[in-house]
PDB file of N, CA and C in Angstrom:
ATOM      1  N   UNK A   1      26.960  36.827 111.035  1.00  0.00           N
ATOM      2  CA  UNK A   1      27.230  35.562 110.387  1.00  0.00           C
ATOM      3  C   UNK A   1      26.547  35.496 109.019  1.00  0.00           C
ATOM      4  N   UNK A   2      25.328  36.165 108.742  1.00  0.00           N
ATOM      5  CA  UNK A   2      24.593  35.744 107.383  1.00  0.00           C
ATOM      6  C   UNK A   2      25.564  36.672 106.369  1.00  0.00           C
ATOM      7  N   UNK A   3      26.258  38.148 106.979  1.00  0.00           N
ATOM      8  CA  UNK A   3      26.411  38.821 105.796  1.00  0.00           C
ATOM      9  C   UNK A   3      28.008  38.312 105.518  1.00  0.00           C
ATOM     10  N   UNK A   4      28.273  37.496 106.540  1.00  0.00           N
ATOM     11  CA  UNK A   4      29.875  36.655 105.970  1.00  0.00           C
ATOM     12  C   UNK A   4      29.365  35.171 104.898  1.00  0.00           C
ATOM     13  N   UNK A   5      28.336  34.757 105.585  1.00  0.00           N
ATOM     14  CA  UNK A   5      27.755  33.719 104.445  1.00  0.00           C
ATOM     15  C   UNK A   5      27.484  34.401 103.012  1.00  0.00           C
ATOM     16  N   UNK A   6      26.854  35.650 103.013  1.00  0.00           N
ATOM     17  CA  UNK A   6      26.164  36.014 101.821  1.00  0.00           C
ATOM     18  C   UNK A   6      27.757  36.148 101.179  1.00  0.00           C
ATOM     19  N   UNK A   7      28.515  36.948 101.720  1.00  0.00           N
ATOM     20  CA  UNK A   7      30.137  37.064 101.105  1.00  0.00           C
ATOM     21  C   UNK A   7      30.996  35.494 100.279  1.00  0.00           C
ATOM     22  N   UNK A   8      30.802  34.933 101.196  1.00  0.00           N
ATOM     23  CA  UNK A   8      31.498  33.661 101.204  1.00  0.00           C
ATOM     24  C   UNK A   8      30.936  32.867  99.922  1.00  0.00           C
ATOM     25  N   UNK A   9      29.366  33.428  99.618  1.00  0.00           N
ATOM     26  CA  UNK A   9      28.535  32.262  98.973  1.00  0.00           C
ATOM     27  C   UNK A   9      29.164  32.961  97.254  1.00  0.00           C
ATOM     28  N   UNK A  10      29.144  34.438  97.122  1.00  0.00           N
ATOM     29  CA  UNK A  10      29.263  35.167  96.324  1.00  0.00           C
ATOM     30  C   UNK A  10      30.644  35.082  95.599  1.00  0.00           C
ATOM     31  N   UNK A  11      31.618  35.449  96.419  1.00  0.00           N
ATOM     32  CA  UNK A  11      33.584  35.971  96.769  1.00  0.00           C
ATOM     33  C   UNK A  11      33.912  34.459  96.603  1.00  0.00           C
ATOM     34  N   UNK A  12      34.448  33.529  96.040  1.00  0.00           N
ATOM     35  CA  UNK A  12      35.215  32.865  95.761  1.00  0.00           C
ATOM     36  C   UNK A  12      36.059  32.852  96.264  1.00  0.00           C
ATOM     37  N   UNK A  13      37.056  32.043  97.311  1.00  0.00           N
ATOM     38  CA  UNK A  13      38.060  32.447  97.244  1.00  0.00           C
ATOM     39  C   UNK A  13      39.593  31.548  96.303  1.00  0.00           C
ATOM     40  N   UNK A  14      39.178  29.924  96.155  1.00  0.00           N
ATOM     41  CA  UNK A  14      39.889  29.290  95.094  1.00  0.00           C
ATOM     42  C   UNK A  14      39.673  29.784  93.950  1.00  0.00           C
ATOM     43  N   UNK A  15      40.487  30.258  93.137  1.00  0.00           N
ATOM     44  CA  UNK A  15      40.262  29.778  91.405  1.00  0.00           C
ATOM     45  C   UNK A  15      40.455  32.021  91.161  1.00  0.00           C
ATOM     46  N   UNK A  16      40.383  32.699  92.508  1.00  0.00           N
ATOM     47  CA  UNK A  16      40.762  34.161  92.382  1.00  0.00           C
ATOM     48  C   UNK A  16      42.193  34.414  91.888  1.00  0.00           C
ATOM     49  N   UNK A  17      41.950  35.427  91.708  1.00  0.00           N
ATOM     50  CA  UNK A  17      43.706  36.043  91.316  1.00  0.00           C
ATOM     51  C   UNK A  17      44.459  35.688  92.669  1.00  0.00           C
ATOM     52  N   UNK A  18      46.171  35.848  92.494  1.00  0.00           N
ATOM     53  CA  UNK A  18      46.465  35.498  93.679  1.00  0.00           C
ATOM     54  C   UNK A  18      46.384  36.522  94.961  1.00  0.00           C
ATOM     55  N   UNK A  19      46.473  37.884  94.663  1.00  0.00           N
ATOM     56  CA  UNK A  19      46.390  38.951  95.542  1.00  0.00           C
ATOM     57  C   UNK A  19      45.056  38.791  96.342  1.00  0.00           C
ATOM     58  N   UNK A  20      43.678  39.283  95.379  1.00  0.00           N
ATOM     59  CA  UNK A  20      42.269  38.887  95.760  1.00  0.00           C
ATOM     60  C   UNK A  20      42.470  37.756  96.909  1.00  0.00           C
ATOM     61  N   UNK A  21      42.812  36.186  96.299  1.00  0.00           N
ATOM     62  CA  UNK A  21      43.078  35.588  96.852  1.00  0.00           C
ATOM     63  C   UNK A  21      43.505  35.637  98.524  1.00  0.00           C
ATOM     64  N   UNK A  22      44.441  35.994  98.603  1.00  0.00           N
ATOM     65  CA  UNK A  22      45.066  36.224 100.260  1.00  0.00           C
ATOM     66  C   UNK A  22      44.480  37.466 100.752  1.00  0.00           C
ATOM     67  N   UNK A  23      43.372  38.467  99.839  1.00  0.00           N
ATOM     68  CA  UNK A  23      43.019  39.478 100.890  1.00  0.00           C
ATOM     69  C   UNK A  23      41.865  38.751 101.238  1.00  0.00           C
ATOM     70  N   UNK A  24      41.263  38.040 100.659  1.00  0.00           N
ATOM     71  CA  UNK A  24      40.076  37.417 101.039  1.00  0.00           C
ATOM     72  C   UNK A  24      40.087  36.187 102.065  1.00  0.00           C
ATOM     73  N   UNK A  25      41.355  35.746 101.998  1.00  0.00           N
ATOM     74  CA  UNK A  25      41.709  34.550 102.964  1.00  0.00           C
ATOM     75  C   UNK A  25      41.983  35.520 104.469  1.00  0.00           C
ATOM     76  N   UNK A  26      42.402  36.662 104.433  1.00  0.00           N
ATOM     77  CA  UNK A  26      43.348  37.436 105.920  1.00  0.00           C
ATOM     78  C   UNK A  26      41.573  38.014 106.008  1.00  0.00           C
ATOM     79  N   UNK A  27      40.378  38.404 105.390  1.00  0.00           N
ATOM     80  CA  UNK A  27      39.003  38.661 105.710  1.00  0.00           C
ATOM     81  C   UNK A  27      38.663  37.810 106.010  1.00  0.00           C
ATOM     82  N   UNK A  28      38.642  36.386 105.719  1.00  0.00           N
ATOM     83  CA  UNK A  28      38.126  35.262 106.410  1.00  0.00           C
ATOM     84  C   UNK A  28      38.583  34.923 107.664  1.00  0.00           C
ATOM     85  N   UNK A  29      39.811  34.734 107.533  1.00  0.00           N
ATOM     86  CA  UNK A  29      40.740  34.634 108.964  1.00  0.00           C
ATOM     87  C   UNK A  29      40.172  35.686 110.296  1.00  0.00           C
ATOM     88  N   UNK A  30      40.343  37.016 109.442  1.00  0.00           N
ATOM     89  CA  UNK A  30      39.499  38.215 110.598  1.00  0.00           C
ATOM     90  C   UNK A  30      38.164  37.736 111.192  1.00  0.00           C
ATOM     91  N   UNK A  31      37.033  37.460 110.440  1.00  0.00           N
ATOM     92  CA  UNK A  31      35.972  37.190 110.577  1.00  0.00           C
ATOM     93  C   UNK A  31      35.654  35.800 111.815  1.00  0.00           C
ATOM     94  N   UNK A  32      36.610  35.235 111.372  1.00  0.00           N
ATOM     95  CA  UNK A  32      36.552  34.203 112.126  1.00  0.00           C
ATOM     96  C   UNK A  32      37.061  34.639 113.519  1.00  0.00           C
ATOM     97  N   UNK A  33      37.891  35.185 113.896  1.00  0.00           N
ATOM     98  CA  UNK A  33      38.462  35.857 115.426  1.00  0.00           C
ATOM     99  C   UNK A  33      37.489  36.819 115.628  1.00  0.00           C
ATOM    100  N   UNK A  34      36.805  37.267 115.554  1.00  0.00           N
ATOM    101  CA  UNK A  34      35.864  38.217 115.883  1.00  0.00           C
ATOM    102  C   UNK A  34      34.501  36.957 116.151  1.00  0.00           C
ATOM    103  N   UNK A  35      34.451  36.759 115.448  1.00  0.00           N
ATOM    104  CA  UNK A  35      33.193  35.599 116.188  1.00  0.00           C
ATOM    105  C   UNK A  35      33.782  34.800 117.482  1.00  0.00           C
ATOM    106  N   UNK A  36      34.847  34.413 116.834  1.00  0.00           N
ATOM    107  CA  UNK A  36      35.374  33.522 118.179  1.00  0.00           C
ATOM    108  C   UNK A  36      35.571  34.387 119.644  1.00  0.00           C
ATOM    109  N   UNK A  37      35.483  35.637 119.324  1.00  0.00           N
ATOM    110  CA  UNK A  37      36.098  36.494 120.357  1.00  0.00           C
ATOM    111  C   UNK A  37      34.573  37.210 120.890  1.00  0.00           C
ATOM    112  N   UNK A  38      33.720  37.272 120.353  1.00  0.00           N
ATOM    113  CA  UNK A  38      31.579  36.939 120.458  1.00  0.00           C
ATOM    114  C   UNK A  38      31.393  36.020 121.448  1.00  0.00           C
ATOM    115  N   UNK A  39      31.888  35.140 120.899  1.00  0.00           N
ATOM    116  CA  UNK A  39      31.284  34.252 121.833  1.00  0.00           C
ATOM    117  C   UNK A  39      31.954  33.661 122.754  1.00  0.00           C
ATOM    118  N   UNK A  40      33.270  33.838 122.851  1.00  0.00           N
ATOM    119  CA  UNK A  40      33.903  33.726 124.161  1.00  0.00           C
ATOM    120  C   UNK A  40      33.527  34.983 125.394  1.00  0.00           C
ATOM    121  N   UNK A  41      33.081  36.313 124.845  1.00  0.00           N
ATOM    122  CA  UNK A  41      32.787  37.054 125.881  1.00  0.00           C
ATOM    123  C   UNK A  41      31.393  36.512 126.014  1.00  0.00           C
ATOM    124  N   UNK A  42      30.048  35.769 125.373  1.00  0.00           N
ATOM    125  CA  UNK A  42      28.810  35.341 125.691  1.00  0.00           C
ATOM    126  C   UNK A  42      28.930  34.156 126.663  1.00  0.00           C
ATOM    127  N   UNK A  43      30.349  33.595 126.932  1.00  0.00           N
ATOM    128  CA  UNK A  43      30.114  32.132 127.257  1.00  0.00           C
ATOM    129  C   UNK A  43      29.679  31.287 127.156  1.00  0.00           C
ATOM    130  N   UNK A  44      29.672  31.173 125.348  1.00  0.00           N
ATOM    131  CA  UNK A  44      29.234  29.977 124.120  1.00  0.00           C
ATOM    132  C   UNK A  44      30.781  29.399 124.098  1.00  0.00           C
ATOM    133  N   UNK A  45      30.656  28.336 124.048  1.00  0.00           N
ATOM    134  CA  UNK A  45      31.946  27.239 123.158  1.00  0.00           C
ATOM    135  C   UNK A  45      31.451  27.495 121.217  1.00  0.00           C
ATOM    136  N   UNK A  46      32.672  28.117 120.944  1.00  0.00           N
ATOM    137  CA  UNK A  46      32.266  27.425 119.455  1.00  0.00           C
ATOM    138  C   UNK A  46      32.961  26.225 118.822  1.00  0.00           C
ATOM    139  N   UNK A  47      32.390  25.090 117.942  1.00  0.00           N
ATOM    140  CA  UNK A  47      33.172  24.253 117.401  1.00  0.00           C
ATOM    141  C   UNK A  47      34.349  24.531 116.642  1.00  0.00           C
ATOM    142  N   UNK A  48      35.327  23.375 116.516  1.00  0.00           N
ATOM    143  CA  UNK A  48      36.502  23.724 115.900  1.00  0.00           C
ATOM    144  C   UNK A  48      36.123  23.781 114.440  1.00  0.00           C
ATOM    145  N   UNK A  49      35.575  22.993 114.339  1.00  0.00           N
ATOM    146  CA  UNK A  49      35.027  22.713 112.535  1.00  0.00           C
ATOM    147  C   UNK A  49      33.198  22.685 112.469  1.00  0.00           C
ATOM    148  N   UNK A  50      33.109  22.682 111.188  1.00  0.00           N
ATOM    149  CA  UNK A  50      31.344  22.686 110.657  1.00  0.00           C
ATOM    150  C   UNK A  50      31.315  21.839 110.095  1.00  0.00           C
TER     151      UNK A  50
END
């Protein structure tokens, strides 16, 4: 989670080119199913939103 924060804080993803743009949105998207898929095998609930 910190080295997707450190990404996230850095990587922009509004205001990018449009390509950048959607590869960085389908890395976010990834990132996010892989956590969700963490902690469904730990038997954590994660929230829908932050």
């Amino acid at each position: 989670a910190s080295c997707f924060h450190t990404f996230y804080n850095s990587c922009r993803v509004k205001g990018a080119d449009e390509n950048l743009m959607y590869a960085r949105m389908v890395l976010i998207d990834s990132v996010r199913i892989v956590i969700e898929n963490c902690l469904s095998i730990l038997g954590v609930s994660a929230p829908e939103r932050m």
